[in-house]
PDB file of N, CA and C in Angstrom:
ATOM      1  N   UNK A   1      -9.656   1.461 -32.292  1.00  0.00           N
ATOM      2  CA  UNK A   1     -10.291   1.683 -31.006  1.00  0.00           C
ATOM      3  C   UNK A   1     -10.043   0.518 -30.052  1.00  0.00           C
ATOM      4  N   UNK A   2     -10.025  -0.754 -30.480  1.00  0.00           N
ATOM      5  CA  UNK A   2     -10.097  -1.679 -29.814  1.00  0.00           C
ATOM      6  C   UNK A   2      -8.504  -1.907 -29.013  1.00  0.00           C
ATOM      7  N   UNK A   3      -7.153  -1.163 -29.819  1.00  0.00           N
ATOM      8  CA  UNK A   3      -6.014  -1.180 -29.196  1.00  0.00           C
ATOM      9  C   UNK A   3      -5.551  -0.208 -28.184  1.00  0.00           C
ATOM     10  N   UNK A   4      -6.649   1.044 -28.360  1.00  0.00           N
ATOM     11  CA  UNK A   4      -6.809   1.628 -27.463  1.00  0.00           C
ATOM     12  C   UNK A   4      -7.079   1.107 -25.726  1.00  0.00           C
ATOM     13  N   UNK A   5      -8.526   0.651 -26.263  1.00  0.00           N
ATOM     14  CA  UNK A   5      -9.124  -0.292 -24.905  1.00  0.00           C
ATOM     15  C   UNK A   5      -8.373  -1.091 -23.972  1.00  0.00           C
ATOM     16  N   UNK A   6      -7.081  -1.956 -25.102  1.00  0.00           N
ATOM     17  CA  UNK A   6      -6.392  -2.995 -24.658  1.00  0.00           C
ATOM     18  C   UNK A   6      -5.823  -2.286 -24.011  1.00  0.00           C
ATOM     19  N   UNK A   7      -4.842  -1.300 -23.865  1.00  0.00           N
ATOM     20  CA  UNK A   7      -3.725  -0.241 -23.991  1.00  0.00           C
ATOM     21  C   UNK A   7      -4.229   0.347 -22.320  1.00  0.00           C
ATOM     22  N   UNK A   8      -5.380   0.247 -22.612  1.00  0.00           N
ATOM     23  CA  UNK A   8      -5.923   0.614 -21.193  1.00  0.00           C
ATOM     24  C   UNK A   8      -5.987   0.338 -19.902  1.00  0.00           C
ATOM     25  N   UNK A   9      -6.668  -0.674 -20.845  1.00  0.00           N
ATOM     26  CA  UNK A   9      -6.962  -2.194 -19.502  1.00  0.00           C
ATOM     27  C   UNK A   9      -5.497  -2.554 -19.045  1.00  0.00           C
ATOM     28  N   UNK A  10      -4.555  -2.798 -19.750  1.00  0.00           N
ATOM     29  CA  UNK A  10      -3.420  -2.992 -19.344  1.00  0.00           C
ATOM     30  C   UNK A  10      -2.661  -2.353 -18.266  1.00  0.00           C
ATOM     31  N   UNK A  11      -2.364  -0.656 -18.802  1.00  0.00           N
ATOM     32  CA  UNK A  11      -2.419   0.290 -17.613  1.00  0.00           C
ATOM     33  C   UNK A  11      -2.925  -0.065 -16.192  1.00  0.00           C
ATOM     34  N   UNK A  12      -4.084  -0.276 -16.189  1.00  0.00           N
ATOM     35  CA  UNK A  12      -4.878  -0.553 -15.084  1.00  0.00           C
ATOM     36  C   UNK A  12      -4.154  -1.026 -14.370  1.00  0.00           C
ATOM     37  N   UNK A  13      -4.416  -2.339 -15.187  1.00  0.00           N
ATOM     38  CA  UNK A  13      -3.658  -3.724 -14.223  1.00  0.00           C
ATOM     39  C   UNK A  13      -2.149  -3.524 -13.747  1.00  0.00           C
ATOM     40  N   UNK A  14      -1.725  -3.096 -14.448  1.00  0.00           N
ATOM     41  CA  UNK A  14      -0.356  -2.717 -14.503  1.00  0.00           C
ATOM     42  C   UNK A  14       0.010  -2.035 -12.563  1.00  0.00           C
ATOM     43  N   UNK A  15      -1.060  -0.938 -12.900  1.00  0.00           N
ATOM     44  CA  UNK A  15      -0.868   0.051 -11.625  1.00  0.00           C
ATOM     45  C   UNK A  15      -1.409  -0.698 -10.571  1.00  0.00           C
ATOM     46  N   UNK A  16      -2.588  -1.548 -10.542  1.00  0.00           N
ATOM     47  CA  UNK A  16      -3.367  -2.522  -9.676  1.00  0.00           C
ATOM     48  C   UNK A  16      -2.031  -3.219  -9.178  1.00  0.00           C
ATOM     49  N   UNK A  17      -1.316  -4.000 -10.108  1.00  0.00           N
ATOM     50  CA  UNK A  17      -0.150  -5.087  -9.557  1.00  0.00           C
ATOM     51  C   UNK A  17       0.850  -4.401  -8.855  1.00  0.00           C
ATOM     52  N   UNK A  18       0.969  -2.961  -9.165  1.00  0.00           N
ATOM     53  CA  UNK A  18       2.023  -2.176  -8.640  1.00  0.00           C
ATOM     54  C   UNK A  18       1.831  -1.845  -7.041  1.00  0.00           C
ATOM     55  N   UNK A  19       0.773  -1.009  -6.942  1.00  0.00           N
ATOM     56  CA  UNK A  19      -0.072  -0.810  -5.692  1.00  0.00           C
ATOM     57  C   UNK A  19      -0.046  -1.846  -4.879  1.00  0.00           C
ATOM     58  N   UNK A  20      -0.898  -3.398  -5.099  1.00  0.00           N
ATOM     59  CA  UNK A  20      -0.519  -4.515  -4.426  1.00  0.00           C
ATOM     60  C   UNK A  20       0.563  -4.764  -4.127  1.00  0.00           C
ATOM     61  N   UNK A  21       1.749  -5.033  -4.819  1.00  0.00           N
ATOM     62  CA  UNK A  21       3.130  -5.205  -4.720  1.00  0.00           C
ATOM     63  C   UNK A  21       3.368  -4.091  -3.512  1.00  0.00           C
ATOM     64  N   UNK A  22       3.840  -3.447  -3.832  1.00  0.00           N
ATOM     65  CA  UNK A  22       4.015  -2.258  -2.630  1.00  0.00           C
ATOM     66  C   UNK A  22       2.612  -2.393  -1.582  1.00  0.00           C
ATOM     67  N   UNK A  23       2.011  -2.479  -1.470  1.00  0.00           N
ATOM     68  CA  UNK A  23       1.190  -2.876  -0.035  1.00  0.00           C
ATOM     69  C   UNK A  23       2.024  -4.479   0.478  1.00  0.00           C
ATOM     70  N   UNK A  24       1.755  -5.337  -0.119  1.00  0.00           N
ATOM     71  CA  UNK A  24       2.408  -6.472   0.149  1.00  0.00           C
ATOM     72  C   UNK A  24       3.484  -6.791   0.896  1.00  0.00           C
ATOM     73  N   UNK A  25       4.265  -5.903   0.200  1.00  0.00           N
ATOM     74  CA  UNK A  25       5.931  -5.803   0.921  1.00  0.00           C
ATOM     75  C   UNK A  25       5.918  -4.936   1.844  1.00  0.00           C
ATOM     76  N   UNK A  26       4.889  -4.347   2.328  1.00  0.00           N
ATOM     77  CA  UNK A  26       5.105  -2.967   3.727  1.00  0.00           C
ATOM     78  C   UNK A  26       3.980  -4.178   4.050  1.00  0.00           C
ATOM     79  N   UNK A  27       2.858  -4.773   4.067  1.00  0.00           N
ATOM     80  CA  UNK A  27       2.705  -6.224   5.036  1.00  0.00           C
ATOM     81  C   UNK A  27       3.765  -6.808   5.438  1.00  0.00           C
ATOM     82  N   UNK A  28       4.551  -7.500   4.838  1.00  0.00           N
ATOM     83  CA  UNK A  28       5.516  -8.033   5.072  1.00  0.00           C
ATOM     84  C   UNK A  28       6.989  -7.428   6.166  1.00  0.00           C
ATOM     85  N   UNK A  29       6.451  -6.124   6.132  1.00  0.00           N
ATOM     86  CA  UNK A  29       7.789  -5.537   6.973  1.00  0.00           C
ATOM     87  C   UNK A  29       7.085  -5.263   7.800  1.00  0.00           C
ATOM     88  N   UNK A  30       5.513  -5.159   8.266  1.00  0.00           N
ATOM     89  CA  UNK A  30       5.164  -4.666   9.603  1.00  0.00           C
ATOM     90  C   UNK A  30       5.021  -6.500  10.300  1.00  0.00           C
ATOM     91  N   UNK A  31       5.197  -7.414   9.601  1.00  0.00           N
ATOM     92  CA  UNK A  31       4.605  -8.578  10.174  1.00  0.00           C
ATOM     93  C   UNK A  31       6.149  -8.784  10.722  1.00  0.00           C
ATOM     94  N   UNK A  32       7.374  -8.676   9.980  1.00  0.00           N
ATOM     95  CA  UNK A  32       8.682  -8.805  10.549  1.00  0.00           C
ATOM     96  C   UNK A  32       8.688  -8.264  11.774  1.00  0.00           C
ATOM     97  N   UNK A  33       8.616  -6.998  11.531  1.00  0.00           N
ATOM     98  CA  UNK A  33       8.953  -5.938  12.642  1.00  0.00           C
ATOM     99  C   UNK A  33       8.119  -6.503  14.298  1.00  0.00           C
ATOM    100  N   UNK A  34       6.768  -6.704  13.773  1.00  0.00           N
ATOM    101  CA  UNK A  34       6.213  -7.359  15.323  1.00  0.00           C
ATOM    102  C   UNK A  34       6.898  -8.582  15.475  1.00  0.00           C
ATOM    103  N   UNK A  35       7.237  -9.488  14.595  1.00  0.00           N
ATOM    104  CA  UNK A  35       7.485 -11.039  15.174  1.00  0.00           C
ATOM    105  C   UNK A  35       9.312 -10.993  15.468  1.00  0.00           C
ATOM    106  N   UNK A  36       9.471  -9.440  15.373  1.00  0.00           N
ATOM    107  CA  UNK A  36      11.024  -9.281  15.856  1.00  0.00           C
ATOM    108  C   UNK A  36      11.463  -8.275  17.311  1.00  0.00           C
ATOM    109  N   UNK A  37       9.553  -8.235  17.501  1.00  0.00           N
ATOM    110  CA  UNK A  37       9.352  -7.513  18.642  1.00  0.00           C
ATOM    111  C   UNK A  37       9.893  -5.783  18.743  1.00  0.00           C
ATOM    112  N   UNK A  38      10.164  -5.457  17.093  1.00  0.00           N
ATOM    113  CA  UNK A  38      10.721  -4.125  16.943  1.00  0.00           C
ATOM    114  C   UNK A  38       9.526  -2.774  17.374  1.00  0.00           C
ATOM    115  N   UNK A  39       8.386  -3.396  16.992  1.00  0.00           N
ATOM    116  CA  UNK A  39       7.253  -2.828  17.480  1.00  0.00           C
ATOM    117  C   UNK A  39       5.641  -3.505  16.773  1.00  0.00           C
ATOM    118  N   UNK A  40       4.597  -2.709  16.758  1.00  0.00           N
ATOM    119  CA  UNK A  40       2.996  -3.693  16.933  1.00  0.00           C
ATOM    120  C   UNK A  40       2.198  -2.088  16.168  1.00  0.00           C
ATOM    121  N   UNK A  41       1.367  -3.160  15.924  1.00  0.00           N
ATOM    122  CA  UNK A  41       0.148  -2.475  15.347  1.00  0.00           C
ATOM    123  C   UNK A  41      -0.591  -2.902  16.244  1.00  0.00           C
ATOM    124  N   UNK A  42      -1.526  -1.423  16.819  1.00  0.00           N
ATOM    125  CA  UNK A  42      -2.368  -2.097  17.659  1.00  0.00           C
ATOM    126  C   UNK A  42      -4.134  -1.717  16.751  1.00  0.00           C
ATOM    127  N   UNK A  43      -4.857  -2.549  16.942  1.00  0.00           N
ATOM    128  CA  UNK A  43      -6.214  -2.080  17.168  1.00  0.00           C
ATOM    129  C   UNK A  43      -7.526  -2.253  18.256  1.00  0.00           C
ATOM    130  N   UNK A  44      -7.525  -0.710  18.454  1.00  0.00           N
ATOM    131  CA  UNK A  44      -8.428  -0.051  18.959  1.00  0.00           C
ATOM    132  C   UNK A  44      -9.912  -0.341  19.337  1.00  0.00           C
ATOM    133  N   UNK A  45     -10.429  -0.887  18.050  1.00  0.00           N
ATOM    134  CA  UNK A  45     -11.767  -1.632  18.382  1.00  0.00           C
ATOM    135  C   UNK A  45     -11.678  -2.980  18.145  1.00  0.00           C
ATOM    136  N   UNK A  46     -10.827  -4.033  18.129  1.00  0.00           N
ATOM    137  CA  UNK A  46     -10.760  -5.411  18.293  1.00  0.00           C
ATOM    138  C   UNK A  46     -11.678  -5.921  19.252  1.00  0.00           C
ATOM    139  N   UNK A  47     -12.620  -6.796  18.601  1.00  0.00           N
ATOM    140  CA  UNK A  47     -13.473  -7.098  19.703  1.00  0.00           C
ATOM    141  C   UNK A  47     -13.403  -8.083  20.339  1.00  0.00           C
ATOM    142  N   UNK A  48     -12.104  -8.707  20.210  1.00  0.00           N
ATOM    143  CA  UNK A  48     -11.581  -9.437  21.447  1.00  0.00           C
ATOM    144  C   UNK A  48     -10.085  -9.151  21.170  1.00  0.00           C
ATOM    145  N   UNK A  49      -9.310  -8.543  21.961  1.00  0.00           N
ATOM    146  CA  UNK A  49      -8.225  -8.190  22.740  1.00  0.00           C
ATOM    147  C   UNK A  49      -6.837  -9.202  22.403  1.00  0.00           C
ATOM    148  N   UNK A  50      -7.083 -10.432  22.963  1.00  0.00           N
ATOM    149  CA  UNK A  50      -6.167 -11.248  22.692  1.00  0.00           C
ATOM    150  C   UNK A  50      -6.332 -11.877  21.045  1.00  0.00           C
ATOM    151  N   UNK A  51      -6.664 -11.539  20.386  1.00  0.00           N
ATOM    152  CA  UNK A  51      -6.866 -11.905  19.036  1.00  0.00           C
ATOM    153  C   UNK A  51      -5.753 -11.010  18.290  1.00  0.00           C
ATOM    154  N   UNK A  52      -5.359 -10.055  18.423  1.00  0.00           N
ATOM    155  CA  UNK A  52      -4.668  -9.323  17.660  1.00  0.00           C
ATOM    156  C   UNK A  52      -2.924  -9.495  17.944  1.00  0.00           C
ATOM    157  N   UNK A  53      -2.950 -10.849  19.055  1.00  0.00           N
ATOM    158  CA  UNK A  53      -1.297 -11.092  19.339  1.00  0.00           C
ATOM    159  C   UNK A  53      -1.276 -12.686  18.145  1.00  0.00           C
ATOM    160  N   UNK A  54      -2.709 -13.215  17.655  1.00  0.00           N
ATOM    161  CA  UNK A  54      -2.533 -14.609  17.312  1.00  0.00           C
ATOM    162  C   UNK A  54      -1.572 -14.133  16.050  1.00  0.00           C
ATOM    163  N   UNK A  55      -1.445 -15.159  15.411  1.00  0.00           N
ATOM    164  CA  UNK A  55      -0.811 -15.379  13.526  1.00  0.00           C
ATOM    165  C   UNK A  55      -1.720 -14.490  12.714  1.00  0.00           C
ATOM    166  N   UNK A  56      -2.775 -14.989  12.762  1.00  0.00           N
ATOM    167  CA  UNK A  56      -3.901 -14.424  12.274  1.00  0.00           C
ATOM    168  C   UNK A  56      -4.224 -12.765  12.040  1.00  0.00           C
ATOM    169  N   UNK A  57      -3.907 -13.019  13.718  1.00  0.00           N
ATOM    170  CA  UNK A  57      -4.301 -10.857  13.947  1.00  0.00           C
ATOM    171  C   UNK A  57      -3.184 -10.239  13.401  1.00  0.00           C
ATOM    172  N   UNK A  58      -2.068 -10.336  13.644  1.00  0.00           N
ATOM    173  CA  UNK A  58      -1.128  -9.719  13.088  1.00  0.00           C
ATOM    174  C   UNK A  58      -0.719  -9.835  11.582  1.00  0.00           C
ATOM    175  N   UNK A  59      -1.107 -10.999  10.989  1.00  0.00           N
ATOM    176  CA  UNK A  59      -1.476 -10.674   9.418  1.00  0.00           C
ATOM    177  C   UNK A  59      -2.378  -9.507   8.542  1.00  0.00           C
ATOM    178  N   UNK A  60      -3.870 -10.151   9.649  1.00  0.00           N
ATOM    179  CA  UNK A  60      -5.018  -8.986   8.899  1.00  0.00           C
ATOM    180  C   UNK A  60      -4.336  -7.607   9.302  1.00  0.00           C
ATOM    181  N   UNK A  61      -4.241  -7.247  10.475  1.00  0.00           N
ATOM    182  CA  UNK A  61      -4.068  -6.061  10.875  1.00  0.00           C
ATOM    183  C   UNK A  61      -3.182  -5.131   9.820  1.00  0.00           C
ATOM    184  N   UNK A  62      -1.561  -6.084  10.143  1.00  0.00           N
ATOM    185  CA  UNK A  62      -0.992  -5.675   8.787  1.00  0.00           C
ATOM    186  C   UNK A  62      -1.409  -5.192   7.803  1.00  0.00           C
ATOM    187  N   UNK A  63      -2.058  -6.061   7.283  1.00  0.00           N
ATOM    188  CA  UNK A  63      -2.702  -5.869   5.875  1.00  0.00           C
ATOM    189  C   UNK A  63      -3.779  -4.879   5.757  1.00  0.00           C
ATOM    190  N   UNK A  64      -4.218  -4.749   6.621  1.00  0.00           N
ATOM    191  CA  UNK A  64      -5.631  -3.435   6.538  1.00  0.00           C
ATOM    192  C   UNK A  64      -4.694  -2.517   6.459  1.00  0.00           C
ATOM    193  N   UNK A  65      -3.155  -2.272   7.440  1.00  0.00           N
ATOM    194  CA  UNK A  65      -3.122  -0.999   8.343  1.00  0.00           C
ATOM    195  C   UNK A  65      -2.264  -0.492   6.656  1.00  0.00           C
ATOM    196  N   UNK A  66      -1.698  -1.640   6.387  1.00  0.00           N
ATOM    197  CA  UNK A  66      -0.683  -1.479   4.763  1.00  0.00           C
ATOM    198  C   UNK A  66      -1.342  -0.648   4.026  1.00  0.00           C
ATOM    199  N   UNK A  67      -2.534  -0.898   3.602  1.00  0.00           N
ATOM    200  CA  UNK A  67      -3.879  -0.469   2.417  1.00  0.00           C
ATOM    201  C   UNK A  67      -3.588   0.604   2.843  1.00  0.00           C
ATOM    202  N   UNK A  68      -4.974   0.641   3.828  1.00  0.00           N
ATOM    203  CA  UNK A  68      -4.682   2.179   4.398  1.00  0.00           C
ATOM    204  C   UNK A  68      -4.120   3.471   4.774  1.00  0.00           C
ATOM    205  N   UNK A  69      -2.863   2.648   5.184  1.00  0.00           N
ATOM    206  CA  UNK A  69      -1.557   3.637   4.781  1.00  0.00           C
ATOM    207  C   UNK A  69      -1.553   3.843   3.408  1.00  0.00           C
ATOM    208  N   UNK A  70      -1.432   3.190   2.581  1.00  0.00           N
ATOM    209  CA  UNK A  70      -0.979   3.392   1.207  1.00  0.00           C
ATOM    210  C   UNK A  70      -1.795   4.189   0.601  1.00  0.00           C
ATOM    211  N   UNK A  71      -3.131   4.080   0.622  1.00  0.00           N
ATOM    212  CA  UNK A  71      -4.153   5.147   0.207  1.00  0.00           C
ATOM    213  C   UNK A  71      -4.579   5.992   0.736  1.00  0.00           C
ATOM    214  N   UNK A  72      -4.954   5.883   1.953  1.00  0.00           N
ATOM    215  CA  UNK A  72      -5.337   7.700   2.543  1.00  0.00           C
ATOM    216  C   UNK A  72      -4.751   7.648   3.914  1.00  0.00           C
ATOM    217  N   UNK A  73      -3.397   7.211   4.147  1.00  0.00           N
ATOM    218  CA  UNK A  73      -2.725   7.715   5.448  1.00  0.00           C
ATOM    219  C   UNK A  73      -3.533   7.201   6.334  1.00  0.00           C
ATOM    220  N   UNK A  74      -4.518   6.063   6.819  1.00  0.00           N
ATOM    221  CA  UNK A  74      -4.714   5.554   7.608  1.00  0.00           C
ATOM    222  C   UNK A  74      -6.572   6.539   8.138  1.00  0.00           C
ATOM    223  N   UNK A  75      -6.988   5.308   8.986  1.00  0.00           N
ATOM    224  CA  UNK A  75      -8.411   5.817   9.245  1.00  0.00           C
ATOM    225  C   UNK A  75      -8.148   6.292  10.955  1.00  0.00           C
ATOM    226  N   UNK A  76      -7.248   5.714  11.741  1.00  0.00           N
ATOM    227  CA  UNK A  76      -7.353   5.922  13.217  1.00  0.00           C
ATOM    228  C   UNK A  76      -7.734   5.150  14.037  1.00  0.00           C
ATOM    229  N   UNK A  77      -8.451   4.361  13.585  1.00  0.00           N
ATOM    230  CA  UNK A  77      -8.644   2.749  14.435  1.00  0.00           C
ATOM    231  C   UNK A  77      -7.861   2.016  15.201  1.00  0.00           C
ATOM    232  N   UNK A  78      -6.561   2.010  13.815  1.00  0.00           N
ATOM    233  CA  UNK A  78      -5.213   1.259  13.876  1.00  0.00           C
ATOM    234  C   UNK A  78      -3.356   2.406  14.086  1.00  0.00           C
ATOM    235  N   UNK A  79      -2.878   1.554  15.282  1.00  0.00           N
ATOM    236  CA  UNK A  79      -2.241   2.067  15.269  1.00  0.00           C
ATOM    237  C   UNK A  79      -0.476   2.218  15.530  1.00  0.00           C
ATOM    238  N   UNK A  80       0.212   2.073  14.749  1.00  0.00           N
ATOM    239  CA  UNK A  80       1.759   1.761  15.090  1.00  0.00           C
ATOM    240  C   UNK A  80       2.238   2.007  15.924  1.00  0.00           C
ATOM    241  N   UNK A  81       3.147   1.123  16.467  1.00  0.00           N
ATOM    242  CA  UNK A  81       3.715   1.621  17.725  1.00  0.00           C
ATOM    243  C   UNK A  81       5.629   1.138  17.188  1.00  0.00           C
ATOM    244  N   UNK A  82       6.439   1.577  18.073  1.00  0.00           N
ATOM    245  CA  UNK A  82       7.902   1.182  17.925  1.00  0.00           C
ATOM    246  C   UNK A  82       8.489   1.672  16.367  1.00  0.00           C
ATOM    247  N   UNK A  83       8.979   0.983  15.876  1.00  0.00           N
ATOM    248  CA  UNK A  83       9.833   1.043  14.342  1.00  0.00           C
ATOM    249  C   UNK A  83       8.385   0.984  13.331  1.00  0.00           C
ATOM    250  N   UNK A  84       7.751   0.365  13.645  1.00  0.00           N
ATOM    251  CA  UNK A  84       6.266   0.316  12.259  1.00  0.00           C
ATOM    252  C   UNK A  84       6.025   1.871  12.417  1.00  0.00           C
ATOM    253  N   UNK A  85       6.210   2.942  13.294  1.00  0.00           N
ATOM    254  CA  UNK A  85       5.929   4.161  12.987  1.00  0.00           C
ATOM    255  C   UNK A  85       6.515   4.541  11.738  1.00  0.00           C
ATOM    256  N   UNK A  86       8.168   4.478  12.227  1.00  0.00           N
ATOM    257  CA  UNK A  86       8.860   4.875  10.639  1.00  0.00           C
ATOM    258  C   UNK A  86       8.710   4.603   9.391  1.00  0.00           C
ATOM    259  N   UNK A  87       8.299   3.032   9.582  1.00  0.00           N
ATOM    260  CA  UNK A  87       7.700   2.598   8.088  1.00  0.00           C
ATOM    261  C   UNK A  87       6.407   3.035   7.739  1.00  0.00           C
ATOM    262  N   UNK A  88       5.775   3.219   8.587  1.00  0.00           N
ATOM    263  CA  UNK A  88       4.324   3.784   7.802  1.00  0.00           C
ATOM    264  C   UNK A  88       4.675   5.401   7.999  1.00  0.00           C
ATOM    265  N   UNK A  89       5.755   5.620   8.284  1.00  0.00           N
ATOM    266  CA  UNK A  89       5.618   7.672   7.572  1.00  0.00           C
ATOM    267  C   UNK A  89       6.189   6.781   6.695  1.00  0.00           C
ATOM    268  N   UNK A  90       7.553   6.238   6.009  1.00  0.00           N
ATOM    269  CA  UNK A  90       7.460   6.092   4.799  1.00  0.00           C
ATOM    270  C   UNK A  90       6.796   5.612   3.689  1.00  0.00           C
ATOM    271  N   UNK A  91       5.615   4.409   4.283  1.00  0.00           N
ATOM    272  CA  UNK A  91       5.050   4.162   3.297  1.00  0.00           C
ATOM    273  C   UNK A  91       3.377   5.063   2.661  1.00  0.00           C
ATOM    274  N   UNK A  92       3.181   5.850   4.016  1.00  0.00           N
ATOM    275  CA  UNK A  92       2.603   7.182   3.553  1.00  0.00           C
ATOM    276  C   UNK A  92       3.268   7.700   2.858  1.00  0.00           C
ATOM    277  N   UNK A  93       4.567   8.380   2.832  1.00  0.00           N
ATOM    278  CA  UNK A  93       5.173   8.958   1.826  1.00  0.00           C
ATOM    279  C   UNK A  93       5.040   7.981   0.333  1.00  0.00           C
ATOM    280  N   UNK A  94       4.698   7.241   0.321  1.00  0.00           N
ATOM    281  CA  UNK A  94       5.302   6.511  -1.212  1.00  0.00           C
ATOM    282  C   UNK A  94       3.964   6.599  -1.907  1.00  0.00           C
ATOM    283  N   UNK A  95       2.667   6.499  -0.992  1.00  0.00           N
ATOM    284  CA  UNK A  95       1.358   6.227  -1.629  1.00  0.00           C
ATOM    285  C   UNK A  95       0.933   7.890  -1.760  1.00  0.00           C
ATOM    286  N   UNK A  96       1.989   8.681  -1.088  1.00  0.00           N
ATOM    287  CA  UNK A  96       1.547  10.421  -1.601  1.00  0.00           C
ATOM    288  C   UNK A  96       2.422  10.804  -2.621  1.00  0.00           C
ATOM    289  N   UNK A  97       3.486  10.215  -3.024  1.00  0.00           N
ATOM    290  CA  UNK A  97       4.542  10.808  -4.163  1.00  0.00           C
ATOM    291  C   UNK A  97       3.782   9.212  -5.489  1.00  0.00           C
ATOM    292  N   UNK A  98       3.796   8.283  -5.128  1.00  0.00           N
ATOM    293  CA  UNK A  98       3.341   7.171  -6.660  1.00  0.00           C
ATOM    294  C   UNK A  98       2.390   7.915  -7.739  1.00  0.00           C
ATOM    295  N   UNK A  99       1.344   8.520  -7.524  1.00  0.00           N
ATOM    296  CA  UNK A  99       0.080   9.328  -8.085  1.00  0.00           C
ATOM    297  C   UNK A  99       0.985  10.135  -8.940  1.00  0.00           C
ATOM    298  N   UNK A 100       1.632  10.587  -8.379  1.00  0.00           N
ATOM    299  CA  UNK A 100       2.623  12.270  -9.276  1.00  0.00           C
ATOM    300  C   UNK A 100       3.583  11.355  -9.706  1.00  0.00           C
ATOM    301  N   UNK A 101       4.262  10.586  -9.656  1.00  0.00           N
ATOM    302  CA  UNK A 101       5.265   9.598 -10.673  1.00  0.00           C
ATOM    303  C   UNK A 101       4.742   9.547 -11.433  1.00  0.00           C
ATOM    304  N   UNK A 102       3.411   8.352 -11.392  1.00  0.00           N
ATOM    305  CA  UNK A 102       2.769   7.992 -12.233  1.00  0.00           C
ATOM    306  C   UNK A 102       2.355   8.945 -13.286  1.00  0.00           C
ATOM    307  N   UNK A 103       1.855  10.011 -13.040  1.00  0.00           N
ATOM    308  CA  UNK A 103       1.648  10.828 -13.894  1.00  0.00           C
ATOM    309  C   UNK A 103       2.652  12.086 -14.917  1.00  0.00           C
ATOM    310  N   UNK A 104       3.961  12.175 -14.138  1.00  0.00           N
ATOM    311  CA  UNK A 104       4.758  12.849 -14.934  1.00  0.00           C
ATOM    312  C   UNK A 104       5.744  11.288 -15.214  1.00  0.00           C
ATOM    313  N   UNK A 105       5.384  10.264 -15.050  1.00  0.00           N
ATOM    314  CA  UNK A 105       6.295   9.050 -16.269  1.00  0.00           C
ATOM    315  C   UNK A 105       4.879   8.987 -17.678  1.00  0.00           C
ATOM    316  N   UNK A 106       3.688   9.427 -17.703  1.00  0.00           N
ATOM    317  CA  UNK A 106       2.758   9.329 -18.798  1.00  0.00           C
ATOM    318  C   UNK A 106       2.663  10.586 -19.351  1.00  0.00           C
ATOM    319  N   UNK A 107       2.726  11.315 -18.761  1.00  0.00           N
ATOM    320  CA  UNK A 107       2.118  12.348 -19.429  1.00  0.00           C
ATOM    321  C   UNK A 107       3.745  13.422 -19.905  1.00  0.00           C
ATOM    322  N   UNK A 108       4.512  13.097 -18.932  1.00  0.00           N
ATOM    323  CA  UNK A 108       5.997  14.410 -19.157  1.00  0.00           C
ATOM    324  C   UNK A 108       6.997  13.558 -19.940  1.00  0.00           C
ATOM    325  N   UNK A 109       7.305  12.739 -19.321  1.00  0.00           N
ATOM    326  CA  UNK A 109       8.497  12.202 -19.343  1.00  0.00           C
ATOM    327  C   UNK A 109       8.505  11.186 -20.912  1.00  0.00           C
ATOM    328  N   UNK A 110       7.235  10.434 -20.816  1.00  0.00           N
ATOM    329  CA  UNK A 110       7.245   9.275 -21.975  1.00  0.00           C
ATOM    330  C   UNK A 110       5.873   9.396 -22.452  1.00  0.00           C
ATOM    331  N   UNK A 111       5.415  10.635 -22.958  1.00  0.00           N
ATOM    332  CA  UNK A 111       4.239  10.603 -23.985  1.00  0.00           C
ATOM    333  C   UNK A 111       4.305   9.797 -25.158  1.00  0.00           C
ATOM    334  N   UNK A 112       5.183   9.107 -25.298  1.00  0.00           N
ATOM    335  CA  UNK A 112       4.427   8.301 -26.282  1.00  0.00           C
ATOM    336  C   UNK A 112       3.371   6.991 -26.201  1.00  0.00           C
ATOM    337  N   UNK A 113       3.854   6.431 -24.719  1.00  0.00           N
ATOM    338  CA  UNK A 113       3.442   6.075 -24.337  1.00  0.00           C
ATOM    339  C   UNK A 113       1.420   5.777 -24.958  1.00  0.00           C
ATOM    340  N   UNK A 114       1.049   6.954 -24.201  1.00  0.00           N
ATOM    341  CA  UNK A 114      -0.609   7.340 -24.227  1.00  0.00           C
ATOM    342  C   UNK A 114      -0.950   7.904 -25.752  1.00  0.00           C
ATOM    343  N   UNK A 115      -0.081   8.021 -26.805  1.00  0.00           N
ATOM    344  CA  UNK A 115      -0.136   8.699 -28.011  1.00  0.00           C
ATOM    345  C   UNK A 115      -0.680   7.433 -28.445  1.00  0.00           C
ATOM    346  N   UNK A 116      -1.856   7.484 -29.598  1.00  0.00           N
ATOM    347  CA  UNK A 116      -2.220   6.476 -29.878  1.00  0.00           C
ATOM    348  C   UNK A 116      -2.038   6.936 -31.579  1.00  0.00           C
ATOM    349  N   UNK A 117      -2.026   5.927 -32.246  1.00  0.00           N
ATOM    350  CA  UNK A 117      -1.658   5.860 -34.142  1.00  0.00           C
ATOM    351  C   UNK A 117      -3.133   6.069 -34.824  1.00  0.00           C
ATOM    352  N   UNK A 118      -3.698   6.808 -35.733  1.00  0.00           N
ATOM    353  CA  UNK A 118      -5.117   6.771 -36.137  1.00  0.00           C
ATOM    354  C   UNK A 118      -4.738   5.511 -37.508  1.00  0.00           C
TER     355      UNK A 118
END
C-alpha cells in the first residue's frame, strides 16, 4: 500500500511540474512579445493604469493571464492584444488537449504504468 501512495504522490508532482513548466514558458513568451512591442496584455480593472507598463505589471499580468489561459481559457478581466492573441489560442489549445494526453498515456497507451503488484 505504501508503494502505491508513493506512486501517487509522485504522479502528482510530476503533472504539478509539468503544468508549471508550460505556464512558465507561455510567461515567458507573453513577457518577450510585449518587451518586443509584438503586442500587450492589457488589464481592465488595474487600479492604477500606469502600473501595468512597469517590469512588475507585465510580469504579474503575464503570469495570471498564463494560469488562466492554461486552465479555464481565461476569466475576461485580462486581455491580449497583437501576437499574444495567437499564443494564448495556442496555449488554450494545449491546457484543452494535456487532460486527454494525460489520460490516454495512463490509462491506453502505458497501463502498466497504474498496474500495481499485490
Amino acid at each position: 500500500m505504501k508503494r502505491k501512495t508513493i506512486l501517487i504522490v509522485y504522479n502528482v508532482l510530476v503533472l504539478f511540474n509539468l503544468y508549471f513548466i508550460i505556464a512558465a514558458l507561455f510567461t515567458t513568451i507573453y513577457i518577450a512579445i510585449d518587451y518586443a512591442g509584438l503586442g500587450y496584455i492589457a488589464d481592465h480593472y488595474a487600479a492604477v493604469s500606469n502600473q501595468q507598463h512597469t517590469p512588475i505589471g507585465i510580469i504579474t499580468h503575464s503570469l495570471y493571464f498564463s494560469f488562466i489561459t492554461l486552465f479555464a481559457v481565461g476569466y475576461g478581466d485580462i486581455t491580449p492584444f497583437g501576437l499574444s492573441r495567437a499564443v494564448s489560442m495556442v496555449q488554450a489549445f494545449v491546457g484543452f488537449i494535456l487532460p486527454y494526453a494525460i489520460i490516454l498515456n495512463y490509462a491506453i497507451i502505458n497501463p502498466n504504468i497504474i498496474k500495481f503488484k499485490k
